[in-house]
Protein backbone atom coordinates (compact mmCIF):
# COMPACT_ATOMS: atom_id res chain seq x y z
CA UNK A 1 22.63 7.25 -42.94
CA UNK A 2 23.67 3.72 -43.20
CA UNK A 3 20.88 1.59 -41.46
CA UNK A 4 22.55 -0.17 -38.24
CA UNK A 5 21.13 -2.52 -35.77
CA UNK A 6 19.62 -1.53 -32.72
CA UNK A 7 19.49 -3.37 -29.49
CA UNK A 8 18.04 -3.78 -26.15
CA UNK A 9 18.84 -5.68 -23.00
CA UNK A 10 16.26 -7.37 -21.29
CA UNK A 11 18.69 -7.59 -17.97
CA UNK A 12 16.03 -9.05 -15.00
CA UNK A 13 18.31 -9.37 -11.94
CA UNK A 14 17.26 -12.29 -11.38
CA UNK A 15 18.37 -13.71 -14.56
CA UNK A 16 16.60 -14.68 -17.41
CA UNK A 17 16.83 -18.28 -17.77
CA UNK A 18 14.35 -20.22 -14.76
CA UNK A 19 17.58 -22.01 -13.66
CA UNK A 20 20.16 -18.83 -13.67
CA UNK A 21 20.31 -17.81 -10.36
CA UNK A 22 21.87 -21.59 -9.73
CA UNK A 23 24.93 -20.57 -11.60
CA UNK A 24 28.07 -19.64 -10.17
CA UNK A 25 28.44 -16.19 -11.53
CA UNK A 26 24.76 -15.31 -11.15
CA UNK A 27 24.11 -13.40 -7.23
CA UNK A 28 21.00 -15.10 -6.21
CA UNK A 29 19.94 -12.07 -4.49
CA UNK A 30 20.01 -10.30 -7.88
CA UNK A 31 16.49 -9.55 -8.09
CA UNK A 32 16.51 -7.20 -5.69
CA UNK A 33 19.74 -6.44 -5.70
CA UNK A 34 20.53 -2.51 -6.77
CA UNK A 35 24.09 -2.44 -6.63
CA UNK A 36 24.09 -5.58 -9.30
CA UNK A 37 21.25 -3.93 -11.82
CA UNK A 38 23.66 -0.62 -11.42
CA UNK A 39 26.17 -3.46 -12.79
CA UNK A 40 24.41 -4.42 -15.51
CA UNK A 41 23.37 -0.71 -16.41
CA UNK A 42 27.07 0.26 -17.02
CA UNK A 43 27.80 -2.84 -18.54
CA UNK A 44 25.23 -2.82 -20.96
CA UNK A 45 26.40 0.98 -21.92
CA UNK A 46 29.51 -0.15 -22.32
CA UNK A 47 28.11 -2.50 -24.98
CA UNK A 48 26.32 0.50 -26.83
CA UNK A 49 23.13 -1.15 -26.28
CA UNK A 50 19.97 1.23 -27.45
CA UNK A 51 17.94 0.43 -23.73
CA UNK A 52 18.09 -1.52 -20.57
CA UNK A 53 14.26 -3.45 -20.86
CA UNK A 54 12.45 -4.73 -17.96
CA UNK A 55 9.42 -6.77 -17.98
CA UNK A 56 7.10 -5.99 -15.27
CA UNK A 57 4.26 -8.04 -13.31
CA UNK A 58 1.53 -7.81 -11.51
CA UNK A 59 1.09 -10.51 -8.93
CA UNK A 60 3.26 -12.97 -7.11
CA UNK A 61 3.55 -16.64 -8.05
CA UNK A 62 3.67 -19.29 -5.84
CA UNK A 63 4.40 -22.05 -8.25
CA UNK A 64 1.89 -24.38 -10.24
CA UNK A 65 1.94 -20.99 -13.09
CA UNK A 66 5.06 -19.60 -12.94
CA UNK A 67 7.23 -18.20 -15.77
CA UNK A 68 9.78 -16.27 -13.61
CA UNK A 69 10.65 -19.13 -11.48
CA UNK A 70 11.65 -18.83 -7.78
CA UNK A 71 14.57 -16.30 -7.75
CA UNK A 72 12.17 -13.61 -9.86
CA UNK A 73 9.41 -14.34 -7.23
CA UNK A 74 10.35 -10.57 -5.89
CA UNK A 75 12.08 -7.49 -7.50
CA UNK A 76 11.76 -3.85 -7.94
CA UNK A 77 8.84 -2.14 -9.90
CA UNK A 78 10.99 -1.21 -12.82
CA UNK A 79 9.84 2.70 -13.02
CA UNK A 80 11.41 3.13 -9.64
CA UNK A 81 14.22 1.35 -10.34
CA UNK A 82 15.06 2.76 -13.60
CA UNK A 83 14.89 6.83 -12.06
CA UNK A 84 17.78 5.66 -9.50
CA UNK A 85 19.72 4.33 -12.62
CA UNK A 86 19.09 7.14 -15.01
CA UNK A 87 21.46 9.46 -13.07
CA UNK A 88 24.29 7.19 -12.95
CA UNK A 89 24.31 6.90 -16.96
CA UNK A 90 24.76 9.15 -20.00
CA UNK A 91 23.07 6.92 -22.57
CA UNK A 92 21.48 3.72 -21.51
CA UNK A 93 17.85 4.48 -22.78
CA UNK A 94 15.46 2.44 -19.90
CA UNK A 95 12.24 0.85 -21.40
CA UNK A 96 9.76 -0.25 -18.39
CA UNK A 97 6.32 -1.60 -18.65
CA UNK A 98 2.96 -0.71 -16.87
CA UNK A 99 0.19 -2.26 -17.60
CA UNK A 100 -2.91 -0.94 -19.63
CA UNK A 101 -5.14 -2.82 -17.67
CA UNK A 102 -4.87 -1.76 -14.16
CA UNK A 103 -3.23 1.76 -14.05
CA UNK A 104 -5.39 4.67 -14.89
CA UNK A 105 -3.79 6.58 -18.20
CA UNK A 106 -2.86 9.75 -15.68
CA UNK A 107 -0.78 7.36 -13.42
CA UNK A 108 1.11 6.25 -16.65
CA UNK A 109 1.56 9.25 -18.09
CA UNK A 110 3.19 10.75 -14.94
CA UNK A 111 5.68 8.03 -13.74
CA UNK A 112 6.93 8.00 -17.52
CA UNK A 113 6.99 11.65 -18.02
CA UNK A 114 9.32 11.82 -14.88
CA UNK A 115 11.24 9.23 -15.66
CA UNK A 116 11.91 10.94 -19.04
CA UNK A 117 12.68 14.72 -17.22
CA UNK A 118 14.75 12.64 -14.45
CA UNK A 119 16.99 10.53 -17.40
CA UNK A 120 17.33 14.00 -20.46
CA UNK A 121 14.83 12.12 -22.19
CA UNK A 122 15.74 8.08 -22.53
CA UNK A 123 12.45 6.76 -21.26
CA UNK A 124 10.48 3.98 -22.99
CA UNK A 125 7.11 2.90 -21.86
CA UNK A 126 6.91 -0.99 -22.53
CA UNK A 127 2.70 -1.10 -22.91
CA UNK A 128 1.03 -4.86 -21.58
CA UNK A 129 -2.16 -5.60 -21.05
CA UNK A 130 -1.55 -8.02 -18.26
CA UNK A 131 -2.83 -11.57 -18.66
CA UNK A 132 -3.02 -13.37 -15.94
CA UNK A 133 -5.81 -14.37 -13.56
CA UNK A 134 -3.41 -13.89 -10.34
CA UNK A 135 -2.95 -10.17 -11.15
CA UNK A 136 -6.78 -10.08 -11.61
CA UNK A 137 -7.54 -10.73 -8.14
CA UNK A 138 -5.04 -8.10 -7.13
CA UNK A 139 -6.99 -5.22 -8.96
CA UNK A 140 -11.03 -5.89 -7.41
CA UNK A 141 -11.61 -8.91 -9.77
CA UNK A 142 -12.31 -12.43 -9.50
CA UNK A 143 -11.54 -13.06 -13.09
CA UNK A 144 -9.56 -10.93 -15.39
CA UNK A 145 -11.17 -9.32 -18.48
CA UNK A 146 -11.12 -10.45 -21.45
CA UNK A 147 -8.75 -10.82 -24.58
CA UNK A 148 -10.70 -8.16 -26.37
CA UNK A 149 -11.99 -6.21 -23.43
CA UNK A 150 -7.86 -5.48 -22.37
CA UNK A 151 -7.48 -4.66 -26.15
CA UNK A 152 -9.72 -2.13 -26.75
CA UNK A 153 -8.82 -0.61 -23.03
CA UNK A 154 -5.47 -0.75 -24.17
CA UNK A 155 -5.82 1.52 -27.44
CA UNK A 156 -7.90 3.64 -25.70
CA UNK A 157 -5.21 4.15 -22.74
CA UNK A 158 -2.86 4.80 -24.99
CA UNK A 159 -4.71 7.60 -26.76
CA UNK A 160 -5.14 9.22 -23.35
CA UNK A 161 -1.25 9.21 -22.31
CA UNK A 162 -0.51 10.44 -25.44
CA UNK A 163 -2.77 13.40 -25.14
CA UNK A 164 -1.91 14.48 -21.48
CA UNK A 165 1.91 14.23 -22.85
CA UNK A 166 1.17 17.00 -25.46
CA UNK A 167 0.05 18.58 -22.71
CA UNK A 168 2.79 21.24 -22.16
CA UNK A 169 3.83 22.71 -25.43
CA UNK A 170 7.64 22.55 -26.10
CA UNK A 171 8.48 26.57 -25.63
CA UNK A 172 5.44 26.81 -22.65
CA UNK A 173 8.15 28.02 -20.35
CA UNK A 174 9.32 31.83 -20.17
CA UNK A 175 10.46 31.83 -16.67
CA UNK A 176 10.82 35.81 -16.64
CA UNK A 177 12.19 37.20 -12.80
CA UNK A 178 11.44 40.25 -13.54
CA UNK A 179 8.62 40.66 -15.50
CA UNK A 180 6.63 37.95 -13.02
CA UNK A 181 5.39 35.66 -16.48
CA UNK A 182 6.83 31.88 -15.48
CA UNK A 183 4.77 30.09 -18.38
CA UNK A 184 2.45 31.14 -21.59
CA UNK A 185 -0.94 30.08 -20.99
CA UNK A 186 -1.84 29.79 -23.80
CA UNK A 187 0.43 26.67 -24.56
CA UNK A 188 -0.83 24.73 -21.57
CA UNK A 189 -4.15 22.78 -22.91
CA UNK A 190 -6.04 20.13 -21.10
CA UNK A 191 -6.41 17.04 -22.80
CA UNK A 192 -10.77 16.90 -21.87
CA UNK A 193 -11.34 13.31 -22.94
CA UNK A 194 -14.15 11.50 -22.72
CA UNK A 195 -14.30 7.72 -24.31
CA UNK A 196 -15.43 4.64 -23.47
CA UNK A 197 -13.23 3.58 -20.46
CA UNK A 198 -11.32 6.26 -19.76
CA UNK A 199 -12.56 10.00 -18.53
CA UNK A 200 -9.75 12.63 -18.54
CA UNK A 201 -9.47 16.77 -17.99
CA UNK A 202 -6.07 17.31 -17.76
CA UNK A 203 -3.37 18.66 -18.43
CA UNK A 204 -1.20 16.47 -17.07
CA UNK A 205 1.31 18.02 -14.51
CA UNK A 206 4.47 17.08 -15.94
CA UNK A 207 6.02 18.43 -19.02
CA UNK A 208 7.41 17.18 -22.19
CA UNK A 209 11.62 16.25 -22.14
CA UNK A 210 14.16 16.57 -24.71
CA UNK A 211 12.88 13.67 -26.85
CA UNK A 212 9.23 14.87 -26.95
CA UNK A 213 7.90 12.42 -24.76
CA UNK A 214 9.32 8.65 -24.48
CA UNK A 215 9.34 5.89 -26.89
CA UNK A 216 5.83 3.53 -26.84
CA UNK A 217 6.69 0.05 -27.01
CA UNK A 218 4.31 -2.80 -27.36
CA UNK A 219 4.59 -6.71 -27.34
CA UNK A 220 1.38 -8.25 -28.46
CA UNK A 221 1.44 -10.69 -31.02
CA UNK A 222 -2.07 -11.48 -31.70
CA UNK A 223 -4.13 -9.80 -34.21
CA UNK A 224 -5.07 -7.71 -31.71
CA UNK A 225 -2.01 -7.05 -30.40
CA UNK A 226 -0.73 -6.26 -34.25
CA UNK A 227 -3.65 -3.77 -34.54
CA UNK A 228 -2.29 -2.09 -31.27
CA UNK A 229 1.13 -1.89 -32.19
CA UNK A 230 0.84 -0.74 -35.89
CA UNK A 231 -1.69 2.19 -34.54
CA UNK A 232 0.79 3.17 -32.08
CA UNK A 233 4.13 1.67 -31.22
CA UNK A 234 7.33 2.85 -31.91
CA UNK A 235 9.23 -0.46 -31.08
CA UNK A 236 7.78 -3.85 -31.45
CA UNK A 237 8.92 -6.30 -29.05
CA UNK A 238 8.03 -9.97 -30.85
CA UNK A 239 8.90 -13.50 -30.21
CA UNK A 240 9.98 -15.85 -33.46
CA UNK A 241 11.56 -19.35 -33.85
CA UNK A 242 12.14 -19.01 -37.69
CA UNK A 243 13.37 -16.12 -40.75
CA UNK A 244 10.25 -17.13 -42.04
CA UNK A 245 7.59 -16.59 -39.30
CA UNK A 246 9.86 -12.72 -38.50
CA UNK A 247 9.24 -11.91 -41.97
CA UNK A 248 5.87 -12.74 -42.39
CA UNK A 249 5.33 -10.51 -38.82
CA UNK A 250 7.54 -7.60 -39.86
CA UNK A 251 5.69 -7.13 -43.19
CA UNK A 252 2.28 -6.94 -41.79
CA UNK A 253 3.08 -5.08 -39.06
CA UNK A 254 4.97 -2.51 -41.57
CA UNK A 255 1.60 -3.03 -44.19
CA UNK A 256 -0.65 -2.74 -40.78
CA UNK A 257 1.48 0.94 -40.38
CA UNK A 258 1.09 2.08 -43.54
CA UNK A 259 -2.87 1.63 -43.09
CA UNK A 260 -2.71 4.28 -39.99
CA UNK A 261 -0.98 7.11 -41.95
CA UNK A 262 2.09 6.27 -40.76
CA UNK A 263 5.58 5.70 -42.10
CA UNK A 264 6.44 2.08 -41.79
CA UNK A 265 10.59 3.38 -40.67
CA UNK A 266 9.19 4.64 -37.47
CA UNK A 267 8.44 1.81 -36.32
CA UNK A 268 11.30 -1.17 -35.02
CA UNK A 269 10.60 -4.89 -35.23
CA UNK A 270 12.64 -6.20 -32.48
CA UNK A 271 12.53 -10.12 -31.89
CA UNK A 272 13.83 -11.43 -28.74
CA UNK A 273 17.21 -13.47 -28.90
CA UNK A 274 18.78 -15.71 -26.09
CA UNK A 275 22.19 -16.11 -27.33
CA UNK A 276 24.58 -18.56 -25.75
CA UNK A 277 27.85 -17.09 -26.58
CA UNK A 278 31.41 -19.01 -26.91
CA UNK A 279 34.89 -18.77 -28.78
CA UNK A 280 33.65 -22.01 -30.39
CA UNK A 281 30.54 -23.47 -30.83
CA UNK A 282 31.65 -26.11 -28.62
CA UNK A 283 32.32 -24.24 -25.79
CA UNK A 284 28.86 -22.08 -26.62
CA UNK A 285 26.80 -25.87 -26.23
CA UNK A 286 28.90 -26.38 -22.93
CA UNK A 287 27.26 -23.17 -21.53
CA UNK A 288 23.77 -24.29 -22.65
CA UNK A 289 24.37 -28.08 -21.28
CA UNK A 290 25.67 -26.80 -17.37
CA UNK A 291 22.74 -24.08 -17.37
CA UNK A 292 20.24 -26.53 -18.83
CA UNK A 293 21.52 -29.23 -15.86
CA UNK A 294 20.54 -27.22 -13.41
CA UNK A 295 16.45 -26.88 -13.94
CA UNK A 296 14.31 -28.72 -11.50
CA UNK A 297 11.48 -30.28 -12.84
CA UNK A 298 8.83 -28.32 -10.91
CA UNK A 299 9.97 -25.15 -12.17
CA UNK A 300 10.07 -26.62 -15.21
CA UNK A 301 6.22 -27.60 -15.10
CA UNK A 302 5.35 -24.28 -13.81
CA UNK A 303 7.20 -22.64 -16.59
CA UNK A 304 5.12 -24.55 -18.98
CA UNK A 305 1.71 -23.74 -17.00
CA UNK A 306 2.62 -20.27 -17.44
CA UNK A 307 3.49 -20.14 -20.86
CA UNK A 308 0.54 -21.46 -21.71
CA UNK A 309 -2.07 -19.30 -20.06
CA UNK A 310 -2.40 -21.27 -16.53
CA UNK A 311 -4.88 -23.52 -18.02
CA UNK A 312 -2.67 -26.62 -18.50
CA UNK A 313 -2.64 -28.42 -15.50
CA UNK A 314 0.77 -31.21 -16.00
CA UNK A 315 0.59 -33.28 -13.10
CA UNK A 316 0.48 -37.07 -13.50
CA UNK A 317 1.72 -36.57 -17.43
CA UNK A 318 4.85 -38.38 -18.03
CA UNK A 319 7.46 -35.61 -18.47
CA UNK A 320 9.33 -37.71 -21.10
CA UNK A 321 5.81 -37.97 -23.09
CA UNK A 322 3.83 -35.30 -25.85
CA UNK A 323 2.66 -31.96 -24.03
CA UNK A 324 -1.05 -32.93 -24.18
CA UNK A 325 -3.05 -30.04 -25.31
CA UNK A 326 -4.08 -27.03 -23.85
CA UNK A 327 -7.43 -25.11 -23.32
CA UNK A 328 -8.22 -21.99 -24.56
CA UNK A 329 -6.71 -18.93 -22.43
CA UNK A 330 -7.66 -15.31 -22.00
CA UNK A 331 -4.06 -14.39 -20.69
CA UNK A 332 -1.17 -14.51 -23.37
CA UNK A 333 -2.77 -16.33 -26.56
CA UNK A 334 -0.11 -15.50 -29.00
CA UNK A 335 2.57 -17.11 -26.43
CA UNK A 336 0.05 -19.91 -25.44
CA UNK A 337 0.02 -20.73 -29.90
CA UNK A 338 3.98 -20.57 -30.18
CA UNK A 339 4.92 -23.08 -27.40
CA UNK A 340 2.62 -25.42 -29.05
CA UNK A 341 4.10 -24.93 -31.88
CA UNK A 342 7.60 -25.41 -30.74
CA UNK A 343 6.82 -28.62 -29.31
CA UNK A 344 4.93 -29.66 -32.30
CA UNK A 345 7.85 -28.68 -34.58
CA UNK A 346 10.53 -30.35 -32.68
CA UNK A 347 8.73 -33.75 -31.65
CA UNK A 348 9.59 -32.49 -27.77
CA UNK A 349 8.57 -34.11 -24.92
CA UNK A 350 7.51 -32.10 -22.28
CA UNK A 351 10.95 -32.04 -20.40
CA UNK A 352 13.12 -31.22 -23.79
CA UNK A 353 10.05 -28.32 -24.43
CA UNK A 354 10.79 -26.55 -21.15
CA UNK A 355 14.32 -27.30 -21.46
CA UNK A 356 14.28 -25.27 -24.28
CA UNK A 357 11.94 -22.72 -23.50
CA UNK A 358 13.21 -22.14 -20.19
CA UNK A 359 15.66 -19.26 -21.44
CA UNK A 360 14.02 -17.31 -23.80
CA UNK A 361 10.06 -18.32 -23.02
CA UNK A 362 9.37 -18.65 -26.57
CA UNK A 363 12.04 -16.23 -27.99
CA UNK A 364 15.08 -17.36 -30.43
CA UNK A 365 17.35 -19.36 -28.41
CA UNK A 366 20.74 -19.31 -30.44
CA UNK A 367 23.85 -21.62 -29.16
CA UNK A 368 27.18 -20.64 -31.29
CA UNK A 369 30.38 -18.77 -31.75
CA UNK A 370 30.40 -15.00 -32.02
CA UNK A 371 30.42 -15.35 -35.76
CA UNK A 372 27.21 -17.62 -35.94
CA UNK A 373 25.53 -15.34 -33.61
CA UNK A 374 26.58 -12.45 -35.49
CA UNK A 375 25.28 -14.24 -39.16
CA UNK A 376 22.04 -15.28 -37.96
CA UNK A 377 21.45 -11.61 -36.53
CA UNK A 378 22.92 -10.09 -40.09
CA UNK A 379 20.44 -12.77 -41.58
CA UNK A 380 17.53 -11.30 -39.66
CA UNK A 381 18.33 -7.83 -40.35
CA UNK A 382 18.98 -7.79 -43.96
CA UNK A 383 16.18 -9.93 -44.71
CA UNK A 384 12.86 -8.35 -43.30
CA UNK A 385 12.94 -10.00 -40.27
CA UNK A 386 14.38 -7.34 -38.17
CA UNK A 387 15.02 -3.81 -37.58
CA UNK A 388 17.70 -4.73 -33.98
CA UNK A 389 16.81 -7.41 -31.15
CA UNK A 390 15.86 -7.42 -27.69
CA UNK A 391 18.85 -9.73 -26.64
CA UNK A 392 17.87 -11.96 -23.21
CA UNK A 393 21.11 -13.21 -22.05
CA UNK A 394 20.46 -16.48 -20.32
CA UNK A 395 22.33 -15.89 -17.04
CA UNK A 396 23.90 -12.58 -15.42
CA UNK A 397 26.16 -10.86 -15.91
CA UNK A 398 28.40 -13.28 -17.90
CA UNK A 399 25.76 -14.39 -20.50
CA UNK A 400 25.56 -10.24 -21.04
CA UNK A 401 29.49 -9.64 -21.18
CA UNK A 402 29.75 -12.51 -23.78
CA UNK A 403 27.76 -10.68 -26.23
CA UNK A 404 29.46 -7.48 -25.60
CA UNK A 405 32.51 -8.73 -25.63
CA UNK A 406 32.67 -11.33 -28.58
CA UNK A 407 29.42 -10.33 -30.49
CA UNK A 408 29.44 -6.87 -30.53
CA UNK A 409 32.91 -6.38 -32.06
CA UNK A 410 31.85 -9.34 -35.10
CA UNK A 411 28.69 -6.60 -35.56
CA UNK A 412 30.92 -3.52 -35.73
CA UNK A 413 33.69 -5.19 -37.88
CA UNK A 414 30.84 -5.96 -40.24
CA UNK A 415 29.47 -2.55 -40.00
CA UNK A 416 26.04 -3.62 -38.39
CA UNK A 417 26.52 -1.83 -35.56
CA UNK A 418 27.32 1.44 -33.73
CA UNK A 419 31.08 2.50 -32.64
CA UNK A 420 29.53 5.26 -30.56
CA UNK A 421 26.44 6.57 -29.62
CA UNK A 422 24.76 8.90 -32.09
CA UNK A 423 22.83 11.00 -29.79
CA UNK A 424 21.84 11.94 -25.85
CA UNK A 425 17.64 10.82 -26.24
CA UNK A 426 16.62 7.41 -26.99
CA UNK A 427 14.55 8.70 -29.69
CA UNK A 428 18.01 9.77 -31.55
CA UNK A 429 19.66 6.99 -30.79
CA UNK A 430 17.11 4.65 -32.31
CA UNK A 431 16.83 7.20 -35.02
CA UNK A 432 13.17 7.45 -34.55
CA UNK A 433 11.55 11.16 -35.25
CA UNK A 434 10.85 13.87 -32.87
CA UNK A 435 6.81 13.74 -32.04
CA UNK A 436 5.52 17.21 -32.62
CA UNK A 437 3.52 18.42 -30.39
CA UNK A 438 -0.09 18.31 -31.63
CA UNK A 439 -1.24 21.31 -30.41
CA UNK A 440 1.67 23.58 -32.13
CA UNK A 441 1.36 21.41 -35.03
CA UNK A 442 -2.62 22.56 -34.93
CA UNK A 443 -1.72 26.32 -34.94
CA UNK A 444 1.14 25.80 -37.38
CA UNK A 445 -1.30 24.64 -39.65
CA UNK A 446 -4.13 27.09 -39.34
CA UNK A 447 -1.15 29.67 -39.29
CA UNK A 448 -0.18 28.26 -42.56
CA UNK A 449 -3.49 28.06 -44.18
CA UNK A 450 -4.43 31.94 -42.99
């Protein structure tokens, strides 16, 4: 099969640029607004997209370290949100995250187990380790733990939810009236883990769905964070301002893959892309300019504090000046490095850097015609610097019918992209295998070696 792009839309109702619920077509009430993220579910099946992606967090911002800005200050935890979607879609994969740090691995298994049952199998669990010092204090902490701590938690959490999934072998079920036998025992096994942070008897209570169990996806970008998601991601959600920088990401993380035993194709490199979408590039730059002109300057401060880690305190700098430096965080690290770097790169000042930032948060911003989009994603994608994207549209739900619209059809003229969907899972449609379940794929293989 001829290797096509695969994509996912990161759709927050409250829009994805800091300034977006400002605009004229973007509801302000979007956040929280189901009737409008039903809209954008439809929308973004209409587009073919692989998954409808939802970041997730785990406190509430006041301001002073803010990424979200104000209209994101609310919304829906994205598990809930995404089982009263599921039903009212055939395709639409939904990809939400949870958080490694402060849900136990049986709470995570469950929630994405149903959601998987309740949507024929098109669940994706987006794993974080949450980093930030306001979700901290929501979980019995003063401080949160640190970079290394979350990591390690993190690997071992996933290990666990992966185990209580194979908990239910795929054939388990008999559900006999009349002879009285509703499940084989014997293909029911508890998962009886005992590690370091986590202990777990099992079985889990929910069992497996037509894709096996759903997608992993992780986002961390720090060695750490590469270690994770080589050992046991399926997608990789990453964050890249250059071919160069994607490439040198995508090999290791492929190389890193390899390491574990496992075949580098089964696992996605999916950047993040903020296009800004026109019929010209002129009228693309006119979309960027009016969104841009409507960013106050304190949420453009706090999107800065956020970015990098809530330990750069801006007030009194001159926001035409440098971005002075930053200390060391435990939060995001990765993220805290690459907006440095983007301000370094560019000569910014502090109110061009969160001008710029302040759509994509570090991801590829692109401003162009369908066609320029469409090369600079073909780039990408032929080049080892992509396997699809993760595309953020700046503002909702026009920034997301743009692409579909105008980008889409360049993608499919140019065979990159799908004409129809290839299968009913998310796992098929992002052509990933079908997980085995380890415990039939243990008594295959004594079977086989009898």
């Amino acid at each position: 099969m001829t290797r096509k792009i695969r994509l996912g839309a990161f759709l927050p109702g409250g829009g994805q640029h800091i300034a977006s619920w400002r605009h004229p077509d973007q509801p302000a009430d979007g956040a929280t607004n189901f009737e409008f993220h039903k809209q954008l579910a439809l929308t973004a099946e209409r587009g073919l997209f692989d998954a409808y992606f939802l970041a997730d967090g785990l406190a509430t911002s006041f301001g002073g370290t803010s990424e979200g800005g104000s209209a994101r200050i609310a919304g829906f935890e994205p598990v809930t949100l995404f089982a009263a979607l599921a039903p009212l879609t055939r395709h639409l994969g939904f990809i939400a995250t949870a958080s490694t740090t402060y849900e136990e691995p049986y709470n995570t298994a469950r929630k994405f187990a149903s959601l998987d049952l309740i949507s024929g199998g098109r669940a994706g669990w987006n794993v974080v380790t949450t980093a930030t010092e306001a979700a901290a204090r929501n979980f019995n902490l003063d401080r949160q733990h640190p970079h290394a701590f979350r990591y390690a938690r993190a690997q071992e959490h996933i290990e666990v939810v992966k185990a209580l999934w194979d908990s239910f072998e795929d054939d388990v079920f008999i559900r006999d009236k009349e002879s009285g036998e509703f499940f084989d025992r014997t293909k029911l096994h508890r998962t009886n883990h005992h590690g370091a942070h986590f202990k777990v008897e099992g079985p889990l209570n929910v069992p497996r769905s037509p894709q096996g169990h759903p997608i992993v996806v992780q986002a961390g970008q720090s060695d750490d964070g590469r270690n994770l998601a080589a050992a046991t991601a399926e997608v990789v959600f990453t964050a890249h301002q250059h071919l160069h920088t994607a490439q040198e990401f995508y090999r290791d993380i492929k190389a890193r893959a390899v390491g574990h035993g496992r075949d580098p194709n089964h696992i996605l490199i999916m950047p993040g892309v903020s296009p800004f979408v026109g019929r010209t590039e002129e009228e693309a730059r006119e979309k960027y300019e009016r969104l841009t002109s409507l960013i106050l300057e304190k949420d453009g401060v706090s999107l800065l504090n956020g970015l990098t880690g809530g330990t750069l305190d801006l007030t009194g700098y001159d926001l035409d000046g440098p971005l002075p430096p930053a200390p060391p965080t435990e939060g995001m690290k990765s993220r805290q490095a690459l907006i440095r770097q983007i301000a370094d790169e560019n000569n910014f000042t502090i109110r061009q850097l969160y001008q710029w930032v302040a759509s994509a948060r570090g991801h590829f911003t692109i401003i162009g015609s369908a066609v320029q989009v469409a090369d600079t994603l073909q780039e990408w994608f032929e080049n080892e610097g992509a396997d699809g994207f993760n595309i953020l549209p700046p503002w909702l739900p026009t920034g997301l019918d743009d692409f579909i619209d105008l980008v889409v059809p360049e993608l499919q003229r140019r065979g990159l992209f799908r004409t129809a969907y290839e299968g009913r899972t998310l796992r098929e449609n992002l052509g990933l295998p079908f997980p085995q379940n380890r415990w039939a794929a243990r008594a295959a293989h004594l079977a086989a070696a009898e």
